[in-house]
Protein backbone atom coordinates (compact mmCIF):
# COMPACT_ATOMS: atom_id res chain seq x y z
CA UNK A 1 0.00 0.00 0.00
CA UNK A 2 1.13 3.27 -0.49
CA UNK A 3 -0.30 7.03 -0.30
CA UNK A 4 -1.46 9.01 -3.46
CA UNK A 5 -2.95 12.65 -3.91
CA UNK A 6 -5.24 12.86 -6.59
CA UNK A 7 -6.67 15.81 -8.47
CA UNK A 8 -8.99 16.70 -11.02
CA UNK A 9 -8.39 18.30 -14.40
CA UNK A 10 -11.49 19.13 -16.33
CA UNK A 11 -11.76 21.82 -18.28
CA UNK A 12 -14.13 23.57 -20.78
CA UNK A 13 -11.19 24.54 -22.81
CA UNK A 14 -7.63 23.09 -23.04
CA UNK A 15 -4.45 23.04 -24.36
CA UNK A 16 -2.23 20.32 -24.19
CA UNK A 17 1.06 21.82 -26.40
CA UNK A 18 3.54 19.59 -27.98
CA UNK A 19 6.74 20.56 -29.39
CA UNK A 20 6.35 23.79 -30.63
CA UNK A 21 8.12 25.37 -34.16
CA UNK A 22 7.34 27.61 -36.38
CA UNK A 23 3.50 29.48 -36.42
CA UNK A 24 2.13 25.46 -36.27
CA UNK A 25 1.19 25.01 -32.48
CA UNK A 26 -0.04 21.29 -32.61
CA UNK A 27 -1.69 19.62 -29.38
CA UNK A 28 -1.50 16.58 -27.77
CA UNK A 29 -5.11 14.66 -26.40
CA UNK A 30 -3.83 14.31 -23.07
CA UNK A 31 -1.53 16.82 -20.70
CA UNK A 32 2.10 16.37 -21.00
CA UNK A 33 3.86 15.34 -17.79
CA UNK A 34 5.46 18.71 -17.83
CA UNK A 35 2.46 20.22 -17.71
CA UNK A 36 0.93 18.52 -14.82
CA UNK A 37 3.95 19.41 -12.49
CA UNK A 38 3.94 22.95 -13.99
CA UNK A 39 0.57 23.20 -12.49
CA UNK A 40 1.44 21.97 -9.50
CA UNK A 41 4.40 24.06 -9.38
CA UNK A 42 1.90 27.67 -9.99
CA UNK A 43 0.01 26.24 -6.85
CA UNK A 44 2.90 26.14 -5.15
CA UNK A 45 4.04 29.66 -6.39
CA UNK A 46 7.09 28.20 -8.09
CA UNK A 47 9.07 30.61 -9.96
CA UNK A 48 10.34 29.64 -13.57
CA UNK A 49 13.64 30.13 -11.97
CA UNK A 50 13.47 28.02 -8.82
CA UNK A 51 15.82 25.69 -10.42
CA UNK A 52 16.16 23.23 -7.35
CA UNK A 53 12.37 23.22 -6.70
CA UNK A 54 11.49 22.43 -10.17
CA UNK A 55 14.08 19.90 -10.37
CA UNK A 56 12.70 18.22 -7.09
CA UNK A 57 9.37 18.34 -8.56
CA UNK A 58 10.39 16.91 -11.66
CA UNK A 59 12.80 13.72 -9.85
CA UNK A 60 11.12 13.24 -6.74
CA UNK A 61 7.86 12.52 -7.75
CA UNK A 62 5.60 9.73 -10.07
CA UNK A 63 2.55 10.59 -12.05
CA UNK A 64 0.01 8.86 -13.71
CA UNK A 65 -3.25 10.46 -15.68
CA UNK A 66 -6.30 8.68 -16.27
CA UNK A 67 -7.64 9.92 -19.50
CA UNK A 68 -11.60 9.99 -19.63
CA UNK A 69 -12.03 12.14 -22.60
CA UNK A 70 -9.63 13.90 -24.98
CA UNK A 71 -11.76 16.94 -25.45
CA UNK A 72 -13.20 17.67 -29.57
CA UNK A 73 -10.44 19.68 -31.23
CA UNK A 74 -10.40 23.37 -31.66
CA UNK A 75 -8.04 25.11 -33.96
CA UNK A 76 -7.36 29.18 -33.61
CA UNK A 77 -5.56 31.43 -35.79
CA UNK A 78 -3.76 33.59 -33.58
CA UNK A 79 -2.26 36.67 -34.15
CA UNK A 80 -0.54 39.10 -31.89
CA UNK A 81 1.91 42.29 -31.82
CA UNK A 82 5.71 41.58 -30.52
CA UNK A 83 8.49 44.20 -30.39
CA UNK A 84 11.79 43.45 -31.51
CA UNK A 85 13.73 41.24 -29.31
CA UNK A 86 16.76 43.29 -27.27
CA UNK A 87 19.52 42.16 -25.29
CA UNK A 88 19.62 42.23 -21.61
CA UNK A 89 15.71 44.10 -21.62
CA UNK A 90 13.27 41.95 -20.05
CA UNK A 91 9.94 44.06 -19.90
CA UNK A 92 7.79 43.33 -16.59
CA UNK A 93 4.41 43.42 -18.30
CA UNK A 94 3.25 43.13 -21.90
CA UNK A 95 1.53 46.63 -22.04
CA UNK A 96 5.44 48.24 -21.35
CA UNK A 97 7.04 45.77 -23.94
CA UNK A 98 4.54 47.23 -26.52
CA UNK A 99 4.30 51.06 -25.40
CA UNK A 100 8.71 50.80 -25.72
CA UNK A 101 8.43 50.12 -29.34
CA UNK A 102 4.92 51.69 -30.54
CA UNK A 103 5.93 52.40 -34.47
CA UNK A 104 8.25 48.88 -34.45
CA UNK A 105 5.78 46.42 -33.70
CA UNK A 106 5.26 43.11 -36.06
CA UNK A 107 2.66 41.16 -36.44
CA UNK A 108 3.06 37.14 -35.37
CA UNK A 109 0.70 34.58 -36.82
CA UNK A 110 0.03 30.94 -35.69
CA UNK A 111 -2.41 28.33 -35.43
CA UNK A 112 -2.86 26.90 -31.99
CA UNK A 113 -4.52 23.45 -31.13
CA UNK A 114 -7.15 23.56 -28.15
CA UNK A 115 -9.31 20.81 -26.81
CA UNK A 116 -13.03 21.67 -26.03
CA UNK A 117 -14.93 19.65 -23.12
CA UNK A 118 -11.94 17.63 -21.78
CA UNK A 119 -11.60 15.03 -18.32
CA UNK A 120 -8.39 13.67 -16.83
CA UNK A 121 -7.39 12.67 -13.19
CA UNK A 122 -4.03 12.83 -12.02
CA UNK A 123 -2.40 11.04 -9.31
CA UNK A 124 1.07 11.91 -7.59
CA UNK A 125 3.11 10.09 -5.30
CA UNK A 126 6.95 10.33 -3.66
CA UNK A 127 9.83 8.45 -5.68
CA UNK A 128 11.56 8.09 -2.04
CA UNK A 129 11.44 9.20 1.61
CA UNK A 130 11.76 12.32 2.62
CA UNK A 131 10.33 13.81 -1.05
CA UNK A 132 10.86 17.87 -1.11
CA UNK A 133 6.96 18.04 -0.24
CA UNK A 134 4.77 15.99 1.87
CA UNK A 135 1.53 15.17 0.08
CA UNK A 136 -0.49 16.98 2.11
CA UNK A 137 1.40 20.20 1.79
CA UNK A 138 0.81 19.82 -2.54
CA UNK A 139 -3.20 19.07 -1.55
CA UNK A 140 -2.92 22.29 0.85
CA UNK A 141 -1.17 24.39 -2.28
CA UNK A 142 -3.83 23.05 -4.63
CA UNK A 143 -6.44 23.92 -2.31
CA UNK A 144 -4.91 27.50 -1.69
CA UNK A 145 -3.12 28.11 -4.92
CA UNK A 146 -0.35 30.56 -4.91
CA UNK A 147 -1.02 31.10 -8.82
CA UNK A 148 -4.15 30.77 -10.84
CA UNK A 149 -3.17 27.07 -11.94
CA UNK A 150 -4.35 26.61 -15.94
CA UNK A 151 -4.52 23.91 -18.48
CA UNK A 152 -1.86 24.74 -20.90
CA UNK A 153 -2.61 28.12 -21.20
CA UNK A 154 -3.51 30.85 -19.11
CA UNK A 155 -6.65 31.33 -21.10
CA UNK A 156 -7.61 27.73 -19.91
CA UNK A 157 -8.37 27.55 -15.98
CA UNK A 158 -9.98 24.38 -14.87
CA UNK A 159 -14.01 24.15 -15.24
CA UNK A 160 -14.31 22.60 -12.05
CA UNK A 161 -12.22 22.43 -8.29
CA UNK A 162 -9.02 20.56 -8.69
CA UNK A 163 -10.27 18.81 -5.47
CA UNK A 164 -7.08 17.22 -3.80
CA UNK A 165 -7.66 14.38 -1.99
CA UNK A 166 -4.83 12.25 -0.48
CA UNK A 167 -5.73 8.59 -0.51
CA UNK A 168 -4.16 5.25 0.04
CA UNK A 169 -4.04 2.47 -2.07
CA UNK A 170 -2.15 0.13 -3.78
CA UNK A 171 -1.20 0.84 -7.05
CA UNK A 172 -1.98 4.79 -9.16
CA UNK A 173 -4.41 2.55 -11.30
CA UNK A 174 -6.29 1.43 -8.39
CA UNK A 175 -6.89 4.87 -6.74
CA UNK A 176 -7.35 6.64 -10.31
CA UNK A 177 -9.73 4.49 -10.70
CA UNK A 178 -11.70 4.63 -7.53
CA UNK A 179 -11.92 8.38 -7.66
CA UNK A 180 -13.27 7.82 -11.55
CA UNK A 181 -16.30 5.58 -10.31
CA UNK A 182 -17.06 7.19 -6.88
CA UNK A 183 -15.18 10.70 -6.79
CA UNK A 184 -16.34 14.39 -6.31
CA UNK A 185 -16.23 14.80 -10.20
CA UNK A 186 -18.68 11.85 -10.63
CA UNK A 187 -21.20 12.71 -8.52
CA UNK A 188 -22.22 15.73 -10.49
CA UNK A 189 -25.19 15.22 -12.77
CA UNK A 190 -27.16 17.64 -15.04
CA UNK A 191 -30.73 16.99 -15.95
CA UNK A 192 -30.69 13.66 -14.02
CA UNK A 193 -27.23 12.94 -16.60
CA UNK A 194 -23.56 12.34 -15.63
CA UNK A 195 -21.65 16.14 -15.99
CA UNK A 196 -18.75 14.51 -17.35
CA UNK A 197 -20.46 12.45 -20.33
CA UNK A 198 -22.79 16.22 -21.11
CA UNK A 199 -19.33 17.93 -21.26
CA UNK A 200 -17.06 14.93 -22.85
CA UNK A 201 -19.99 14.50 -25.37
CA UNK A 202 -18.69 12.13 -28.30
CA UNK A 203 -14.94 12.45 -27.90
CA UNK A 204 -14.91 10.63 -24.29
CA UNK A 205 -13.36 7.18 -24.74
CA UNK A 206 -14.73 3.56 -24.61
CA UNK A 207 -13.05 2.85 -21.50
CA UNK A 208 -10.41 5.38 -19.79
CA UNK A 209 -6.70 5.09 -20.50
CA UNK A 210 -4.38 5.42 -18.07
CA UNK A 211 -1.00 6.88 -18.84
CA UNK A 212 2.10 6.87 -16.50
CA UNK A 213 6.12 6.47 -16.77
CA UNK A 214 7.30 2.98 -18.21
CA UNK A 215 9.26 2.37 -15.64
CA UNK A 216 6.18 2.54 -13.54
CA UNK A 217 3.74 0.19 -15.31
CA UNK A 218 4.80 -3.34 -13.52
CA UNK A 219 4.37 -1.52 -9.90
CA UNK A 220 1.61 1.12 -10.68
CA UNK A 221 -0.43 -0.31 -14.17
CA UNK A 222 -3.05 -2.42 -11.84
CA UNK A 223 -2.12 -5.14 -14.10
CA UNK A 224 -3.95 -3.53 -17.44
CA UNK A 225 -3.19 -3.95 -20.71
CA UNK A 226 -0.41 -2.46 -22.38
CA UNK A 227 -1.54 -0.67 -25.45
CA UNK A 228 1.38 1.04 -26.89
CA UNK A 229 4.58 2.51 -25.90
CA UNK A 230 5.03 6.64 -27.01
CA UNK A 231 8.44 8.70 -26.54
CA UNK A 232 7.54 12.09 -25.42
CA UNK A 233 9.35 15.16 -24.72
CA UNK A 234 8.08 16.26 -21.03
CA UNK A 235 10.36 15.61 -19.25
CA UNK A 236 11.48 18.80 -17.45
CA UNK A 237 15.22 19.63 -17.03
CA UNK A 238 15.32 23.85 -16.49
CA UNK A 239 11.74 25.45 -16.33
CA UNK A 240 14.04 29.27 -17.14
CA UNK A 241 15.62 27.69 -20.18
CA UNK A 242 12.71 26.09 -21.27
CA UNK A 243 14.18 22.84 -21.66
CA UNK A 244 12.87 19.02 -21.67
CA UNK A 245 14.08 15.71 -21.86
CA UNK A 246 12.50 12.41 -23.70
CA UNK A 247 10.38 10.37 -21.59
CA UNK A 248 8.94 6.94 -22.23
CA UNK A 249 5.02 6.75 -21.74
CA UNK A 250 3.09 3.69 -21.47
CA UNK A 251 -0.57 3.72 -22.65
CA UNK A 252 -2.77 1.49 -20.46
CA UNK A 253 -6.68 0.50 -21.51
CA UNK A 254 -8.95 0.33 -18.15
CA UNK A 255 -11.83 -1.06 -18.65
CA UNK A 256 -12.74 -4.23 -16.65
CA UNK A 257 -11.86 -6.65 -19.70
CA UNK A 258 -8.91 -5.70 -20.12
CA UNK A 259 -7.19 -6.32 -16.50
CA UNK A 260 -4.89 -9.20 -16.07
């Protein structure tokens, strides 16, 4: 048995970035692990340059998200002013970087992915004694964040309470789970329906994946099937440099048929 803190991400409107270049902003259907402990960092009221905390954050700790629905895909073409780049000049606000260059602007144009009408869980838990935090001090900062905590962007705050809850159990599959059939999340109901099938609509899955670190499938998978293997890069190595390493994912079906 050990202890987990689970958390809910649902959100009307989310954005899951992958690797970004050039104006083409694709999306992934699920959030990226970097993203879920960049969350957790803004509830924590992380700076982007707290390089030890991030690094803790990013080392000390396992994840695994249960995906319920991937949200229906949104495309936006987005433009926006910029002023010319200078050295050493770091503007504290975007109204003074644009009122220092008012006849140099240019104009930057990109499509960005967002997912509409999304569901995940997430479940932490300590690597090793004596992790950085204690769970119940990251359920206190998500209860009391220090930053508004978003879903990929800051245009995309959660639709409903993250709702913490630190539970024990004994595998990430097996709690993820448990909050899935019985948790805050689904107990809401609209017009005598579910909330989460009304907002998921068609894009919610057969049965919910679950998604965690290879090297955590044999002691955290609750013994479902393996569906594929996927090499992402989320893994984060200096939040101020903006830098990530490659990651292997496992991708885990959950319904009842498919447990060993």
């Amino acid at each position: 048995m050990g202890q987990f803190l689970t958390f809910a991400m649902v959100a009307p409107m989310a954005s899951f970035g992958a690797i970004a270049v050039g104006e083409r902003r694709d999306g992934w259907d699920r959030p990226a692990r970097s993203a879920v402990l960049g969350l957790v960092a803004a509830c924590l009221g992380l700076q982007r340059d707290a390089e030890d905390a991030h690094a803790a954050l990013a080392s000390e700790y396992g994840l695994a998200v249960l995906c319920h629905a991937p949200g229906r895909l949104l495309t936006d073409y987005h433009t926006a002013q910029a002023a010319p780049a200078r050295r050493n000049w770091r503007p504290a606000t975007r109204a003074e970087e644009l009122a220092a260059s008012p006849g140099d602007l240019a104009t930057i144009l990109s499509r960005r992915d967002y997912r509409t009408g999304t569901w995940h869980l997430g479940a932490l838990w300590p690597r090793r004694d004596g992790a950085r935090w204690t769970l119940g001090a990251l359920q206190a900062a998500m209860d009391e964040p220090v930053f508004t905590p978003s879903l990929g962007r800051r245009s995309c705050p959660p639709g409903l309470p993250l709702a913490p809850c630190v539970t024990d159990g004994p595998s990430a599959a097996v709690v993820l789970l448990e909050r899935h059939r019985n948790g805050p999340e689904a107990r809401l109901r609209m017009r005598h329906r579910p909330f989460r099938e009304q907002l998921a609509g068609a894009s919610q899955n057969e049965g919910p994946l679950l998604v965690l670190d290879m090297a955590d499938m044999a002691e955290h998978g609750g013994g479902h099937t393996l569906l594929r293997r996927e090499i992402r890069r989320d893994q984060p190595l200096s939040r101020s440099r903006w830098q990530f390493g490659l990651r292997e994912e496992a991708v885990l079906a959950c319904s009842e048929e498919s447990r060993a």
